[in-house]
N, C-alpha and C. Protein backbone atom coordinates (compact mmCIF):
# COMPACT_ATOMS: atom_id res chain seq x y z
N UNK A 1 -0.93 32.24 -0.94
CA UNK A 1 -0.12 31.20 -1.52
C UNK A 1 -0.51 29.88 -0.86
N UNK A 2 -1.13 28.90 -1.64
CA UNK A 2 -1.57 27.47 -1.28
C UNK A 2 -0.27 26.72 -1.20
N UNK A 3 0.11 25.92 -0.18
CA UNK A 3 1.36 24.94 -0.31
C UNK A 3 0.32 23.46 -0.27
N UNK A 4 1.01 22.29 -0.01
CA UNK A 4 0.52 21.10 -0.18
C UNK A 4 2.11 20.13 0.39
N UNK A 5 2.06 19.43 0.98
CA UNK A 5 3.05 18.43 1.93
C UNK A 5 2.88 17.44 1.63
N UNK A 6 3.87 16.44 1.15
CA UNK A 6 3.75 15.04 1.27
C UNK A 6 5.18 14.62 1.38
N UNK A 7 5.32 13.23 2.16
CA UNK A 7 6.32 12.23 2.08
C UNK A 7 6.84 11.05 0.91
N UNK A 8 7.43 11.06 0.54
CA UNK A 8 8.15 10.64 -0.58
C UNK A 8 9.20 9.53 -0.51
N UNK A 9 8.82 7.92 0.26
CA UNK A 9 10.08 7.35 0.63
C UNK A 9 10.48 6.59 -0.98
N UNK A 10 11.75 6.27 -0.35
CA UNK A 10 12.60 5.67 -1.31
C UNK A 10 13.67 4.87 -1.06
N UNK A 11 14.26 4.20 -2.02
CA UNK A 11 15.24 3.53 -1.81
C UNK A 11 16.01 2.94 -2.95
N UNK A 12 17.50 3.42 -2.32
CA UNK A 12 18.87 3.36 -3.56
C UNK A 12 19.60 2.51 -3.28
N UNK A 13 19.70 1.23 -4.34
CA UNK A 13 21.40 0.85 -4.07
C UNK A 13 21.84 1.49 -5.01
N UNK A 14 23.41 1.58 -4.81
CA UNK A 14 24.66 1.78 -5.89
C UNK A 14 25.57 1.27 -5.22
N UNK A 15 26.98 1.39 -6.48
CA UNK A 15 28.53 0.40 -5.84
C UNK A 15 28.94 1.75 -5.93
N UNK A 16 28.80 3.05 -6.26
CA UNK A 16 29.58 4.10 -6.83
C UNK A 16 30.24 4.77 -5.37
N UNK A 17 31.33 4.53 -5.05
CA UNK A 17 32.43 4.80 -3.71
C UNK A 17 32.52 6.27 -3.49
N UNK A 18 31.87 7.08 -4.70
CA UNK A 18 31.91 8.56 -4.51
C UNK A 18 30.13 8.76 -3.79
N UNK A 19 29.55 7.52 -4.41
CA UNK A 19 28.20 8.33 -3.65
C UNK A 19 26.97 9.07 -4.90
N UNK A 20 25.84 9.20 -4.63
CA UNK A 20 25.01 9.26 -5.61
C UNK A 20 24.26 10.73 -5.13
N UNK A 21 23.70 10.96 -5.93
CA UNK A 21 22.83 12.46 -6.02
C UNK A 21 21.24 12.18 -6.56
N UNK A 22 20.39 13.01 -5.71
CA UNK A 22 18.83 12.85 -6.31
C UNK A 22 18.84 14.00 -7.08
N UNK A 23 18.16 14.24 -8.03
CA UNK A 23 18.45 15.19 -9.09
C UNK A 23 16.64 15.60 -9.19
N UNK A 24 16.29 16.84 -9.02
CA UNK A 24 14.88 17.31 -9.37
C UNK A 24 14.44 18.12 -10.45
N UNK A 25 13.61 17.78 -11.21
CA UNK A 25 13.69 18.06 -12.86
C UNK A 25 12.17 19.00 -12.61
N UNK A 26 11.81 19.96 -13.41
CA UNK A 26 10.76 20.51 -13.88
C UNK A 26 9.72 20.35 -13.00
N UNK A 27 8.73 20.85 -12.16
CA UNK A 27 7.14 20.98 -11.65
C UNK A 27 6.79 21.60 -12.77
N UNK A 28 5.20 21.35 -12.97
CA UNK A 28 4.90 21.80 -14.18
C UNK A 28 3.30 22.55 -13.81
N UNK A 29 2.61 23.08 -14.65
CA UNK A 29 1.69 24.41 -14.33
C UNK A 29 1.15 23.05 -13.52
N UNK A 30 0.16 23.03 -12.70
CA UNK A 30 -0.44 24.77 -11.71
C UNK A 30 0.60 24.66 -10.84
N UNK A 31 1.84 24.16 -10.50
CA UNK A 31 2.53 24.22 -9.37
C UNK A 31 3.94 25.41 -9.85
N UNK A 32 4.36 26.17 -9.23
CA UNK A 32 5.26 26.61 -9.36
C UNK A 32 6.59 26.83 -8.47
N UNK A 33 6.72 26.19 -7.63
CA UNK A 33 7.55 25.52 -7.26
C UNK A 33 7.54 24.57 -5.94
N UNK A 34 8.59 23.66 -5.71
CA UNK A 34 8.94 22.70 -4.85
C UNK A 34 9.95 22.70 -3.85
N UNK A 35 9.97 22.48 -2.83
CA UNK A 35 10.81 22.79 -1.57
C UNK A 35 11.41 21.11 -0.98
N UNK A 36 12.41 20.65 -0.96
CA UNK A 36 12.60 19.38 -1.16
C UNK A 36 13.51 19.12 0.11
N UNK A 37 13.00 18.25 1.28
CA UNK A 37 14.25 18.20 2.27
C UNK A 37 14.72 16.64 2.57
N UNK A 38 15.46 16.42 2.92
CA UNK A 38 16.31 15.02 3.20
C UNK A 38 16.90 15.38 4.01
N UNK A 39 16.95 15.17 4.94
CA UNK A 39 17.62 15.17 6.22
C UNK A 39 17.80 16.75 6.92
N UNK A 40 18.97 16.93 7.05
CA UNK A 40 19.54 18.29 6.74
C UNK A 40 19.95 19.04 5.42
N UNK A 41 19.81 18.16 4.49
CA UNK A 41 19.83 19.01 2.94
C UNK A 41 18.40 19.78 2.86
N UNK A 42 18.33 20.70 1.94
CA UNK A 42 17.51 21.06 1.43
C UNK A 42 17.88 21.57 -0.18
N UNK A 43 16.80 21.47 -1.00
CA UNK A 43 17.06 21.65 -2.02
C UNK A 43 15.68 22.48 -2.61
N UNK A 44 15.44 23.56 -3.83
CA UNK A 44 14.43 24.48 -4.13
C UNK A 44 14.13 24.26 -5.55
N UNK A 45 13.14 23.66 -5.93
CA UNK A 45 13.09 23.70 -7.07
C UNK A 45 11.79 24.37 -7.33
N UNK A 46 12.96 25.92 -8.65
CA UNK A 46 11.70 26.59 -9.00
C UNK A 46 12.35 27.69 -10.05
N UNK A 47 11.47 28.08 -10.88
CA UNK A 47 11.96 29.31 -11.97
C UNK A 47 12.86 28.33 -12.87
N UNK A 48 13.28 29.23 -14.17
CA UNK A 48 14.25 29.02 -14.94
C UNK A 48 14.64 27.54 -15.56
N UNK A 49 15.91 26.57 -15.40
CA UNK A 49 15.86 25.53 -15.42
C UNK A 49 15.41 24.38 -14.39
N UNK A 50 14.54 24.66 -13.43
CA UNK A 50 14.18 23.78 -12.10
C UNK A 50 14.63 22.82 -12.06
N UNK A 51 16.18 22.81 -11.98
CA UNK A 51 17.26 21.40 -11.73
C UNK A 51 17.44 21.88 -10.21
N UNK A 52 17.51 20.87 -9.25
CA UNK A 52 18.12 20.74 -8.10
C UNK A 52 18.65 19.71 -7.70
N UNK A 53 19.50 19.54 -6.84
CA UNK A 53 20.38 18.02 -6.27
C UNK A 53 20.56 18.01 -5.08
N UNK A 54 20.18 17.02 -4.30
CA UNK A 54 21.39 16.53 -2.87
C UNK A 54 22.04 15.35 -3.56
N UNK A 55 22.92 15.48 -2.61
CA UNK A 55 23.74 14.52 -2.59
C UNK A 55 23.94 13.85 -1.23
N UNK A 56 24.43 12.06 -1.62
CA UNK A 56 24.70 10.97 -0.20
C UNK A 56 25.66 10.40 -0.60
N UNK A 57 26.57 10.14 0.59
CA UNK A 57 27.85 9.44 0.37
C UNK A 57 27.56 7.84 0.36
N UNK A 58 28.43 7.01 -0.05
CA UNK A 58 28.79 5.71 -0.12
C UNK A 58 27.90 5.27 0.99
N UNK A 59 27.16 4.31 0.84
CA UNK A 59 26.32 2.97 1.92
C UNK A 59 26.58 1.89 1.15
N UNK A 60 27.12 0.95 1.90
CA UNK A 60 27.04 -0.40 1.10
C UNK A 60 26.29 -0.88 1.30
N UNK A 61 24.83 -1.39 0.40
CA UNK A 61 23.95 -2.23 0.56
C UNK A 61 22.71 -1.02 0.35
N UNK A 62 22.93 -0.19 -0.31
CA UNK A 62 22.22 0.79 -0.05
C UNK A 62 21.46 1.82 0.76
N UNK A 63 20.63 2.75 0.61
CA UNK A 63 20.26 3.21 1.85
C UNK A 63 18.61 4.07 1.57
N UNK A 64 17.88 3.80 2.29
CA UNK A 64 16.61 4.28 2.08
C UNK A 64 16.41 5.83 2.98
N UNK A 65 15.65 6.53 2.51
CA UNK A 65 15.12 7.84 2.99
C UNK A 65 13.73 8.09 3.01
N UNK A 66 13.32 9.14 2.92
CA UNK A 66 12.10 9.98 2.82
C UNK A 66 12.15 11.34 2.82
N UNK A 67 11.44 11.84 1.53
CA UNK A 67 12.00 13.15 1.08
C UNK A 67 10.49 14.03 1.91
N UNK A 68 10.66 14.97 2.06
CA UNK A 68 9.57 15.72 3.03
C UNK A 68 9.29 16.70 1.66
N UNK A 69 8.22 17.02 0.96
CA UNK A 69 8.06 17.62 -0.20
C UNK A 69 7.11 18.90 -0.25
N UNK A 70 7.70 20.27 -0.57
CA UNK A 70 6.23 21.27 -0.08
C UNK A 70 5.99 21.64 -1.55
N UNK A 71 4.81 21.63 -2.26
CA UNK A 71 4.77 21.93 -3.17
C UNK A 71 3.56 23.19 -3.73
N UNK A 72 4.28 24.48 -4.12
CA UNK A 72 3.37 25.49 -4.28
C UNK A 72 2.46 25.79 -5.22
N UNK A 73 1.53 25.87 -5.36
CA UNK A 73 0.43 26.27 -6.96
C UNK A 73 0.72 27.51 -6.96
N UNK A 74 0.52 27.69 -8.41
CA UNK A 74 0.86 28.80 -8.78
C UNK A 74 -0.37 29.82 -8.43
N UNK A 75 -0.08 31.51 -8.80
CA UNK A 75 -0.73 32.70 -8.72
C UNK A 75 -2.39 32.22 -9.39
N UNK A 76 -3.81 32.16 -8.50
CA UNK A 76 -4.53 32.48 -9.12
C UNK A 76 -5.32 30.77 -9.85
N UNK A 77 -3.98 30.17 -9.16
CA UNK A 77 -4.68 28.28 -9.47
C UNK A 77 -5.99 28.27 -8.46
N UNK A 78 -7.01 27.01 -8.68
CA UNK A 78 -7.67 26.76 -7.29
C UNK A 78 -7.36 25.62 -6.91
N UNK A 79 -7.49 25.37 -5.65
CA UNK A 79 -7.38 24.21 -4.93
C UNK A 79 -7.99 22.90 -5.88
N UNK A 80 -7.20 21.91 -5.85
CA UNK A 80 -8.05 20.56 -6.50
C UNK A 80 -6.94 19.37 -6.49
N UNK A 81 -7.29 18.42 -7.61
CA UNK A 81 -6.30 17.33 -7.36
C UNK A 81 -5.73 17.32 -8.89
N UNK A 82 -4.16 17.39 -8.77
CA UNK A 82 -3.70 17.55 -9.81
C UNK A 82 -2.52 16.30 -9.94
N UNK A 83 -2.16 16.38 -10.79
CA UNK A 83 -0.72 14.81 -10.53
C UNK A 83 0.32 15.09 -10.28
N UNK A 84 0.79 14.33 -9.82
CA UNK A 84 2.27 14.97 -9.33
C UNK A 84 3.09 15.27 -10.03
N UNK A 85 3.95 16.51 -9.76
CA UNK A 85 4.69 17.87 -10.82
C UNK A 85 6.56 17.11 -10.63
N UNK A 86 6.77 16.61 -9.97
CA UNK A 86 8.13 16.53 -9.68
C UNK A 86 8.98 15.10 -9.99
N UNK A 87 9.81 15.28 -10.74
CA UNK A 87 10.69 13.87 -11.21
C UNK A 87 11.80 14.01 -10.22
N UNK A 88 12.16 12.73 -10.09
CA UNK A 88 13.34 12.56 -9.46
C UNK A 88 14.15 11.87 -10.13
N UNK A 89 15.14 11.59 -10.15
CA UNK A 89 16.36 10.62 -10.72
C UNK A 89 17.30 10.57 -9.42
N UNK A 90 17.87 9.20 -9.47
CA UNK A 90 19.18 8.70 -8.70
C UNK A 90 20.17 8.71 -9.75
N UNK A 91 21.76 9.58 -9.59
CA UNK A 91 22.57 9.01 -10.62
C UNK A 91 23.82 9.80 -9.56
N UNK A 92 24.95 8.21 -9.76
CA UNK A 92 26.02 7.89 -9.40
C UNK A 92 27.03 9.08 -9.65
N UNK A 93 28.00 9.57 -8.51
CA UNK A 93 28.97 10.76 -8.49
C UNK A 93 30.36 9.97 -9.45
């Protein structure tokens, strides 16, 4: 099983007092799934509907991160350069 690592920074404002969620949509062939960490969250995206979420509370003025990202090829892929498999979205609690 080939994995592959990269860093992923970012940065959110919102006014939303409940706090916002990163939401992870679909990897698509040759990868079959994604291992997603933020801090102490972790989140797995893989199989079936490959939705995953963390969630962050209220920062006023927003707040920046960096997502630590492991991403697996699938059974029988070869090594090469492919584009990146993973969407993210920010949306307000």
């Amino acid at each position: 099983m080939l994995m592959f690592r990269r860093q992923v920074a970012f940065r959110v404002r919102s006014n939303s007092r409940d706090g916002y969620t990163l939401t992870f949509q679909p990897v698509r062939f040759p990868f079959s799934a994604a291992e997603v960490r933020w801090g102490a969250q972790s989140a797995m995206v893989e199989g079936g509907d490959w939705l995953a979420s963390l969630s962050h509370p209220y920062q006023q003025g927003g707040s920046a991160g960096s997502l630590a990202v492991r991403l697996r090829l699938s059974a029988g892929v070869e090594p090469g350069s492919y584009s990146w498999p993973l969407q993210v979205a920010a949306n307000s609690l």
